[in-house]
PDB file of N, CA and C in Angstrom:
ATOM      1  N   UNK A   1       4.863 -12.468 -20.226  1.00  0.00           N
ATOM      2  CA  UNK A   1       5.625 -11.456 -19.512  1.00  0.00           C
ATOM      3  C   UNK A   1       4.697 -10.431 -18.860  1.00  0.00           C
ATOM      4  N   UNK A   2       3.535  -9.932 -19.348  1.00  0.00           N
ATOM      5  CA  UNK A   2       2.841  -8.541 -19.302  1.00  0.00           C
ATOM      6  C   UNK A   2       2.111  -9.607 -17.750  1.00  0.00           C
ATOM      7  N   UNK A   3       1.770 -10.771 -17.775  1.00  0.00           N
ATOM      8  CA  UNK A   3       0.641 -11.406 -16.841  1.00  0.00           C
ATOM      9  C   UNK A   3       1.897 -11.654 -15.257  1.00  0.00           C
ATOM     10  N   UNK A   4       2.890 -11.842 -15.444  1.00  0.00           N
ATOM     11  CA  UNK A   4       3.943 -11.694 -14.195  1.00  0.00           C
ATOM     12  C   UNK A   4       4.329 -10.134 -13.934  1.00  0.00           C
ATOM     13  N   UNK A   5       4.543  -9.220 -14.756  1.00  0.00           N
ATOM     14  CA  UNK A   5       4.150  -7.697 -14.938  1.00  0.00           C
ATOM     15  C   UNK A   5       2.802  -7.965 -13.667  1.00  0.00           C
ATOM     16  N   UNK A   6       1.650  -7.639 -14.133  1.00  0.00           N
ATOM     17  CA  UNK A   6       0.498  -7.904 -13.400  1.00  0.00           C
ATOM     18  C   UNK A   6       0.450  -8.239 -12.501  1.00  0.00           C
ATOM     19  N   UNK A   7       1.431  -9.757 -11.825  1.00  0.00           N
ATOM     20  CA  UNK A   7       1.067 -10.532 -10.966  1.00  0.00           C
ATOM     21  C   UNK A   7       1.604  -9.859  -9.777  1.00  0.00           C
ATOM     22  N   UNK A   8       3.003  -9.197  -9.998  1.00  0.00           N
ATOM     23  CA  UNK A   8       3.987  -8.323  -9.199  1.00  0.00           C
ATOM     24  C   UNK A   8       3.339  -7.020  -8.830  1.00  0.00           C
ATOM     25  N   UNK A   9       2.665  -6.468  -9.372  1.00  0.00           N
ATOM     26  CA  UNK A   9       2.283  -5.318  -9.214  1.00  0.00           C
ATOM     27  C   UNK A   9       0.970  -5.510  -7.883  1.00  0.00           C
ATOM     28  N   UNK A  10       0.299  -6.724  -8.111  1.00  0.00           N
ATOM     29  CA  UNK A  10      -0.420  -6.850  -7.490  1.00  0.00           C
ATOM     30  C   UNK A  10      -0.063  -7.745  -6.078  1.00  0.00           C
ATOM     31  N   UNK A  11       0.835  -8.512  -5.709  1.00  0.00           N
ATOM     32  CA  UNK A  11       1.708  -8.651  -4.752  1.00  0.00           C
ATOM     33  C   UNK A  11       1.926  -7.632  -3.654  1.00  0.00           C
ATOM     34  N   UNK A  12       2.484  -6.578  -4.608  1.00  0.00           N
ATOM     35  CA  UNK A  12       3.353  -5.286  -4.272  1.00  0.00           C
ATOM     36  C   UNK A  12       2.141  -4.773  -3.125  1.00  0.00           C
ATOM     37  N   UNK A  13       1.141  -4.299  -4.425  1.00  0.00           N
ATOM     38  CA  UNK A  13      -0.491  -3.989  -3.658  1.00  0.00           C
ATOM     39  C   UNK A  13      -1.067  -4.448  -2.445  1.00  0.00           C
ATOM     40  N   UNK A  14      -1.183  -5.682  -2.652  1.00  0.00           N
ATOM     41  CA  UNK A  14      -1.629  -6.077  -1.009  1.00  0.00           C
ATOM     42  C   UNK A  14      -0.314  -6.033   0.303  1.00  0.00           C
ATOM     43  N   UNK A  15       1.086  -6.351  -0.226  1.00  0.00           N
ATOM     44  CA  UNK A  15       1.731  -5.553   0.654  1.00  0.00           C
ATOM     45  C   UNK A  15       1.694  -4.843   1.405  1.00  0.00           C
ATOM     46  N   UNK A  16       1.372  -3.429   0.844  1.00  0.00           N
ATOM     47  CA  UNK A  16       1.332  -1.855   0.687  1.00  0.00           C
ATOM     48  C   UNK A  16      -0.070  -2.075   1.994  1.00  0.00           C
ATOM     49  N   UNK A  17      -0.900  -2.060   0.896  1.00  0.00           N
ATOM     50  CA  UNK A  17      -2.318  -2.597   1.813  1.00  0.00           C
ATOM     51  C   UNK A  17      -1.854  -3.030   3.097  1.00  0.00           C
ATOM     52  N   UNK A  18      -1.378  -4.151   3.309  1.00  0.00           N
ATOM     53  CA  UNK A  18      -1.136  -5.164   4.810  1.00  0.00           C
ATOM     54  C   UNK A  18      -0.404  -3.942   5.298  1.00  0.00           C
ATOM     55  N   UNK A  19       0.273  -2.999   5.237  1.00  0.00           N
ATOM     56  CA  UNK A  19       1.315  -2.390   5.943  1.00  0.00           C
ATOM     57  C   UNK A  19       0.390  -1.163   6.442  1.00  0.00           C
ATOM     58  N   UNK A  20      -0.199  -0.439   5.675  1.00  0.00           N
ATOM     59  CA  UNK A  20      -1.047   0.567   5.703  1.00  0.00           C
ATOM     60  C   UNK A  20      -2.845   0.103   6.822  1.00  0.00           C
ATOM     61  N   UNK A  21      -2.879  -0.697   6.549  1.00  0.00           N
ATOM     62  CA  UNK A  21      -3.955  -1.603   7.202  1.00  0.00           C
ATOM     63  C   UNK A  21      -3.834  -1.438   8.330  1.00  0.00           C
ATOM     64  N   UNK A  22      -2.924  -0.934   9.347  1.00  0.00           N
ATOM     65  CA  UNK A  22      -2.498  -0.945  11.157  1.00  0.00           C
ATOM     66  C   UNK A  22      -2.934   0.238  11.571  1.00  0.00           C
ATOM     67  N   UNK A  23      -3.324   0.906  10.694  1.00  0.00           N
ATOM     68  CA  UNK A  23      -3.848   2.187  11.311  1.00  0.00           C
ATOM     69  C   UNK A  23      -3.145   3.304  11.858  1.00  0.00           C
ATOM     70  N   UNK A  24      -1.575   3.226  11.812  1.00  0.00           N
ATOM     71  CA  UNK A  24      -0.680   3.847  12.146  1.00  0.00           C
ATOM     72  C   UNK A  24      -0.110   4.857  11.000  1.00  0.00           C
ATOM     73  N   UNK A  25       0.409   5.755  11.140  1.00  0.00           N
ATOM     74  CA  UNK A  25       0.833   6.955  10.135  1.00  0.00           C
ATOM     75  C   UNK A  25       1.918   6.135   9.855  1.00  0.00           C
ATOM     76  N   UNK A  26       2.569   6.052   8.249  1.00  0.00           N
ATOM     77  CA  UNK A  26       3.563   5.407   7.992  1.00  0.00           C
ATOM     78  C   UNK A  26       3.969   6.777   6.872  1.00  0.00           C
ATOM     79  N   UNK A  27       5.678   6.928   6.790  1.00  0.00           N
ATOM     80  CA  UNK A  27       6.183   8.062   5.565  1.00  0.00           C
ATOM     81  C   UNK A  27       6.660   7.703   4.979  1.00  0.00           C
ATOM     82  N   UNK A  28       6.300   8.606   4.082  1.00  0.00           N
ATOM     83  CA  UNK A  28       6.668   8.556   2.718  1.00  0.00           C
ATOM     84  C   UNK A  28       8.206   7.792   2.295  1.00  0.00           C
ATOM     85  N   UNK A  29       9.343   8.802   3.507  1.00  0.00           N
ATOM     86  CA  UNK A  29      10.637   7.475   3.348  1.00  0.00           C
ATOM     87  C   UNK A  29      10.403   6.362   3.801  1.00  0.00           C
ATOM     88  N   UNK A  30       9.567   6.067   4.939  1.00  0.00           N
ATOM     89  CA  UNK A  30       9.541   4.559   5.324  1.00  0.00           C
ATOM     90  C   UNK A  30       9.037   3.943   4.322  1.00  0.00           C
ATOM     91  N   UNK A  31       8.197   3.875   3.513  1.00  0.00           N
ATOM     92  CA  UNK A  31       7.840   3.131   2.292  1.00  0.00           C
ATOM     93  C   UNK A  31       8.357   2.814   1.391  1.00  0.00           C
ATOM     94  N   UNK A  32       9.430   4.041   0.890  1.00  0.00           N
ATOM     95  CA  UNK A  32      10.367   4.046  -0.603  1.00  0.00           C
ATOM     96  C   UNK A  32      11.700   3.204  -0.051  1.00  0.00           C
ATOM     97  N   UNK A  33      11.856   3.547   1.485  1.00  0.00           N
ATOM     98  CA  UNK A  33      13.214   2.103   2.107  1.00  0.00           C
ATOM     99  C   UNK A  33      12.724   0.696   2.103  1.00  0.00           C
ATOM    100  N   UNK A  34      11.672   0.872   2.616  1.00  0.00           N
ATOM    101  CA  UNK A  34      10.754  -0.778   2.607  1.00  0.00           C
ATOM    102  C   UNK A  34      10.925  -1.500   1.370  1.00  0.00           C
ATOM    103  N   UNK A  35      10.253  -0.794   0.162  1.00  0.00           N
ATOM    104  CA  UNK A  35       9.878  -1.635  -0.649  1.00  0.00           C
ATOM    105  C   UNK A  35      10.736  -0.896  -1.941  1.00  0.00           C
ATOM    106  N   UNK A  36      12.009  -0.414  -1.500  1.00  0.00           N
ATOM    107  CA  UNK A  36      13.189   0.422  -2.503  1.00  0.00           C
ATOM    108  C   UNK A  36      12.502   0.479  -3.742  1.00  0.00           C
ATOM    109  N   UNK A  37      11.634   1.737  -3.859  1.00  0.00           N
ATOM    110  CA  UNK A  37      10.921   2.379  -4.695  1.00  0.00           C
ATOM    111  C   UNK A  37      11.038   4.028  -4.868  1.00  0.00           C
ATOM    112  N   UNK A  38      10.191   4.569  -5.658  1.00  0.00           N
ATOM    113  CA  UNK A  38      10.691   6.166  -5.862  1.00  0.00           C
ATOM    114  C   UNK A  38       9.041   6.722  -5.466  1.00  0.00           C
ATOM    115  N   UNK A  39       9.113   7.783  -5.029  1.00  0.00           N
ATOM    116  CA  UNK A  39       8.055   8.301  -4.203  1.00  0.00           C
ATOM    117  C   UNK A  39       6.332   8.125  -5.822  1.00  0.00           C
ATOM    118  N   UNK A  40       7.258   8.519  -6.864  1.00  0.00           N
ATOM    119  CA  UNK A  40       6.615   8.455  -7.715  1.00  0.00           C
ATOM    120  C   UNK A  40       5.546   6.986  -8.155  1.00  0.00           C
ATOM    121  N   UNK A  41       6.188   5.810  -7.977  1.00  0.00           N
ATOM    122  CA  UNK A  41       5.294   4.312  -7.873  1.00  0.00           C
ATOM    123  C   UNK A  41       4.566   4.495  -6.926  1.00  0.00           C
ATOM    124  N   UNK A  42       5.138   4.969  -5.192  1.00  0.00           N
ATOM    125  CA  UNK A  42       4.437   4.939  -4.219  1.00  0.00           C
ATOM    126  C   UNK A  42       2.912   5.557  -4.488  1.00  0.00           C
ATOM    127  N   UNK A  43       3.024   6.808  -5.249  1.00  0.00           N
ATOM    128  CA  UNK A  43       2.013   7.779  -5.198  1.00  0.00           C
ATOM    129  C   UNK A  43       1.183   6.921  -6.808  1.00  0.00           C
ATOM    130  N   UNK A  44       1.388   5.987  -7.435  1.00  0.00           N
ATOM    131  CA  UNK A  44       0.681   5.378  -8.208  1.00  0.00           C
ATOM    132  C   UNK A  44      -0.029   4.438  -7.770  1.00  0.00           C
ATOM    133  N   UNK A  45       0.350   3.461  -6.593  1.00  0.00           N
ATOM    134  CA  UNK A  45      -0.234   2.452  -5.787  1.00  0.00           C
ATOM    135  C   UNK A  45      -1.147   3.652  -4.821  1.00  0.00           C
ATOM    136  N   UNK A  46      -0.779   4.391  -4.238  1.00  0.00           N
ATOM    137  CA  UNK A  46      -1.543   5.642  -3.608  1.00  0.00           C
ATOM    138  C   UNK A  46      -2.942   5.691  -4.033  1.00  0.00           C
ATOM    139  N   UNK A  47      -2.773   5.497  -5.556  1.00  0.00           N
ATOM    140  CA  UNK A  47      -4.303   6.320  -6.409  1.00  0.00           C
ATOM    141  C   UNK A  47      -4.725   5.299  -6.508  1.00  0.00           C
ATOM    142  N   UNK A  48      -4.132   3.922  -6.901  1.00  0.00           N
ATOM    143  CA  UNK A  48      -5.008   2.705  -7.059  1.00  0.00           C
ATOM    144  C   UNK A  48      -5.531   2.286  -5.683  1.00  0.00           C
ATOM    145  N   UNK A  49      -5.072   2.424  -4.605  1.00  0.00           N
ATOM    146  CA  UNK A  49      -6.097   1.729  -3.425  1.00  0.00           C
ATOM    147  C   UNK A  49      -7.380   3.181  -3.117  1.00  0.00           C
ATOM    148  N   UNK A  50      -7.377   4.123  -3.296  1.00  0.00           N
ATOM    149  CA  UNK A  50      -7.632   5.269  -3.542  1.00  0.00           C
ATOM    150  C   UNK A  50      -8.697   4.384  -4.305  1.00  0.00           C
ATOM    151  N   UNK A  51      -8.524   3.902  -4.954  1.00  0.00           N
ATOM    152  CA  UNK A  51      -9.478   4.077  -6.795  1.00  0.00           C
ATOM    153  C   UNK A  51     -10.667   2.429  -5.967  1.00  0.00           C
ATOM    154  N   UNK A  52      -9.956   1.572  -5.329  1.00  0.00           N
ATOM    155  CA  UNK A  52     -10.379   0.516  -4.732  1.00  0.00           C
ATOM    156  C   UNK A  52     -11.631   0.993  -3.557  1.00  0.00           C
ATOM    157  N   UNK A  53     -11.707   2.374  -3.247  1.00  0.00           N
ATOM    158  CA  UNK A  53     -12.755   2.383  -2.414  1.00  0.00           C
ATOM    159  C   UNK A  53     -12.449   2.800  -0.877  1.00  0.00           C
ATOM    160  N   UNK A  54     -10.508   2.025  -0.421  1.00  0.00           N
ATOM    161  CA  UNK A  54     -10.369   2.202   0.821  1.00  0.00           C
ATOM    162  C   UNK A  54     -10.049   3.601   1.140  1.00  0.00           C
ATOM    163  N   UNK A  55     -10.564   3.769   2.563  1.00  0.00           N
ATOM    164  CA  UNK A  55     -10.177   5.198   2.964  1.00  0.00           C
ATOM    165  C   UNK A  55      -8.893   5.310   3.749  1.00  0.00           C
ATOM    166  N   UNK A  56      -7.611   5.759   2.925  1.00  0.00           N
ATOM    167  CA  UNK A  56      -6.532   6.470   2.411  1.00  0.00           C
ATOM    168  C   UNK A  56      -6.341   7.720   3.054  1.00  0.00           C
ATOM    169  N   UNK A  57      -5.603   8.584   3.823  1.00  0.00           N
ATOM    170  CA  UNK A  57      -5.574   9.380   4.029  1.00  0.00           C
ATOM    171  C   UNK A  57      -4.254   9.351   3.962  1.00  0.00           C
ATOM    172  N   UNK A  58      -3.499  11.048   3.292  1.00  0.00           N
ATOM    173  CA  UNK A  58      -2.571  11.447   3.644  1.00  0.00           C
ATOM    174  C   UNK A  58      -2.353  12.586   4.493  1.00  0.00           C
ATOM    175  N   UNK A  59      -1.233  13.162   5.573  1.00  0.00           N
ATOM    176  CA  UNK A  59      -0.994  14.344   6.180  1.00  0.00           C
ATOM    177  C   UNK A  59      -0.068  14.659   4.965  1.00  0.00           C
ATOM    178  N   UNK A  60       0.074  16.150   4.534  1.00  0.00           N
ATOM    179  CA  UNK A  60       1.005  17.063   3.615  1.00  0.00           C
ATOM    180  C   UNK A  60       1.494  15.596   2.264  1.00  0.00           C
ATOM    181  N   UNK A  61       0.871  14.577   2.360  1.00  0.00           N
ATOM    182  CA  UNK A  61       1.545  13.730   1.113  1.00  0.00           C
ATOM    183  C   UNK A  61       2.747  13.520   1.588  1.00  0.00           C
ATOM    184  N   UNK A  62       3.310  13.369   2.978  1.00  0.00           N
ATOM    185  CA  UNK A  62       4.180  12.986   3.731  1.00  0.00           C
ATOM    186  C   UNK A  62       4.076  11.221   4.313  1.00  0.00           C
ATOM    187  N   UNK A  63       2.996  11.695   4.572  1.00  0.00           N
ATOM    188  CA  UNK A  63       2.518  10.395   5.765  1.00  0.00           C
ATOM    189  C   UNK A  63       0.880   9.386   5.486  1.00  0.00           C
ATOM    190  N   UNK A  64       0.966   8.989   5.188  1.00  0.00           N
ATOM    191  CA  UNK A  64       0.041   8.127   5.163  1.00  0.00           C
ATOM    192  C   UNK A  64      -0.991   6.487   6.170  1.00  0.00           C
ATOM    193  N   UNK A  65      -1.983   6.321   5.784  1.00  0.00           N
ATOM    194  CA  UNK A  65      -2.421   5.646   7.144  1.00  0.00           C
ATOM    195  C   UNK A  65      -3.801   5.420   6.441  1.00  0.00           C
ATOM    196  N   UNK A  66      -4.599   3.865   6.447  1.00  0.00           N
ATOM    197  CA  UNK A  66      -6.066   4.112   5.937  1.00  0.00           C
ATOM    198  C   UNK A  66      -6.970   4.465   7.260  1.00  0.00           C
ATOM    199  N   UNK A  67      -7.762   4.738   7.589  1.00  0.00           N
ATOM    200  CA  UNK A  67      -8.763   5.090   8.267  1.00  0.00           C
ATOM    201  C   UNK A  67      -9.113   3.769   9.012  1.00  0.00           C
ATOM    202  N   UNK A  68      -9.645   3.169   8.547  1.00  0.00           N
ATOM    203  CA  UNK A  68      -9.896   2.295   9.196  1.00  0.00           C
ATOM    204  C   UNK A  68      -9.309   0.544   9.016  1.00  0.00           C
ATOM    205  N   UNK A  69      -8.950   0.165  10.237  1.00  0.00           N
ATOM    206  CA  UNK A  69      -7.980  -0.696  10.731  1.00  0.00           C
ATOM    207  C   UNK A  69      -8.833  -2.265   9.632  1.00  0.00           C
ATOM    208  N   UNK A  70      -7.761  -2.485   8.834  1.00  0.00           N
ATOM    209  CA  UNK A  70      -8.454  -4.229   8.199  1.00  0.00           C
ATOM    210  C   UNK A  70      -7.001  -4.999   8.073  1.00  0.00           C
ATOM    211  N   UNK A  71      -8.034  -6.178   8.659  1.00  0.00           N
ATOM    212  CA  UNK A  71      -7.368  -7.658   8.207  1.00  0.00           C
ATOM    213  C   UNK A  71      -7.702  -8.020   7.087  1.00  0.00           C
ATOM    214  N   UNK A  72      -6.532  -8.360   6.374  1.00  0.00           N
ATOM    215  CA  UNK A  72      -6.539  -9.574   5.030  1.00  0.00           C
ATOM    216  C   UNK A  72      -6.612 -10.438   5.578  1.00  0.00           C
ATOM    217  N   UNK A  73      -6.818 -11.570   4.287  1.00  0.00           N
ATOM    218  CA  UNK A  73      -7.069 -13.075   4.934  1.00  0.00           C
ATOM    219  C   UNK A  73      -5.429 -13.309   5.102  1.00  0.00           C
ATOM    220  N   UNK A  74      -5.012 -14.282   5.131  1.00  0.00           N
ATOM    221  CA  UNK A  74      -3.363 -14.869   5.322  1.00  0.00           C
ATOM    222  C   UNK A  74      -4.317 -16.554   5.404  1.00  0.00           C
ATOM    223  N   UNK A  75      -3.595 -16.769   4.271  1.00  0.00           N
ATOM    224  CA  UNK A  75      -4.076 -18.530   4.640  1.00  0.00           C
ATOM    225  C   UNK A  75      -3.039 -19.292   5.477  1.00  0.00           C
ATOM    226  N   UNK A  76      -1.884 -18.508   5.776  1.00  0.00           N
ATOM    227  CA  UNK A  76      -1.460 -19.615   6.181  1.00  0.00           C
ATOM    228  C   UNK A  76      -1.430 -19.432   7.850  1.00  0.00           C
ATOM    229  N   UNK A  77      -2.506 -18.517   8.147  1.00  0.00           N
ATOM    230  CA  UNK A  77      -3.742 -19.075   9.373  1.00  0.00           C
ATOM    231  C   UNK A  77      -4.560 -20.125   9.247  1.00  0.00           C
ATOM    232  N   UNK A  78      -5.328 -20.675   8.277  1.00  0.00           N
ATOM    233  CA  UNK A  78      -6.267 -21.037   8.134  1.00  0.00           C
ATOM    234  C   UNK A  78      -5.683 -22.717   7.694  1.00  0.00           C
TER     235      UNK A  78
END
C-alpha cells in the first residue's frame, strides 16, 4: 500500500513539474481545479520540487512558474 502511496505521489510530481515547466505564471486556483487538491498539498509538492534543485518561483504565493523552460522525456515520442 505505502509503495502505490509513493508511486501516486510521484506521478502527481512530474505532472505538476510538466505543467509548471512552460514557463508561464500558473495560480494557485488553477492548480487546486486541475488536480482537485487543497492549496495546502499544492504548497507541499511546492517545497519538494523546491528541495529537487528546480528554480520555482512564486509572485505573493499566488502564482507560480519555474524559471527556466524544461522538457521531460515522454516516451511515447521516442
Amino acid at each position: 500500500m505505502q509503495l502505490m502511496h509513493s508511486y501516486k505521489r510521484y506521478i502527481f510530481l512530474i505532472k505538476l513539474i510538466n505543467i509548471l515547466a512552460d514557463g508561464k505564471k500558473h495560480s494557485i486556483s488553477f492548480l487546486q481545479k486541475r488536480f482537485k487538491i487543497n492549496k495546502n498539498q499544492i504548497d507541499s509538492y511546492i517545497k519538494i520540487i523546491h528541495s529537487l534543485g528546480l528554480k520555482l518561483y512564486s509572485i505573493n504565493k499566488k502564482f507560480y512558474y519555474l524559471f527556466d523552460k524544461i522538457q521531460l522525456l515522454n516516451k511515447k515520442k521516442f
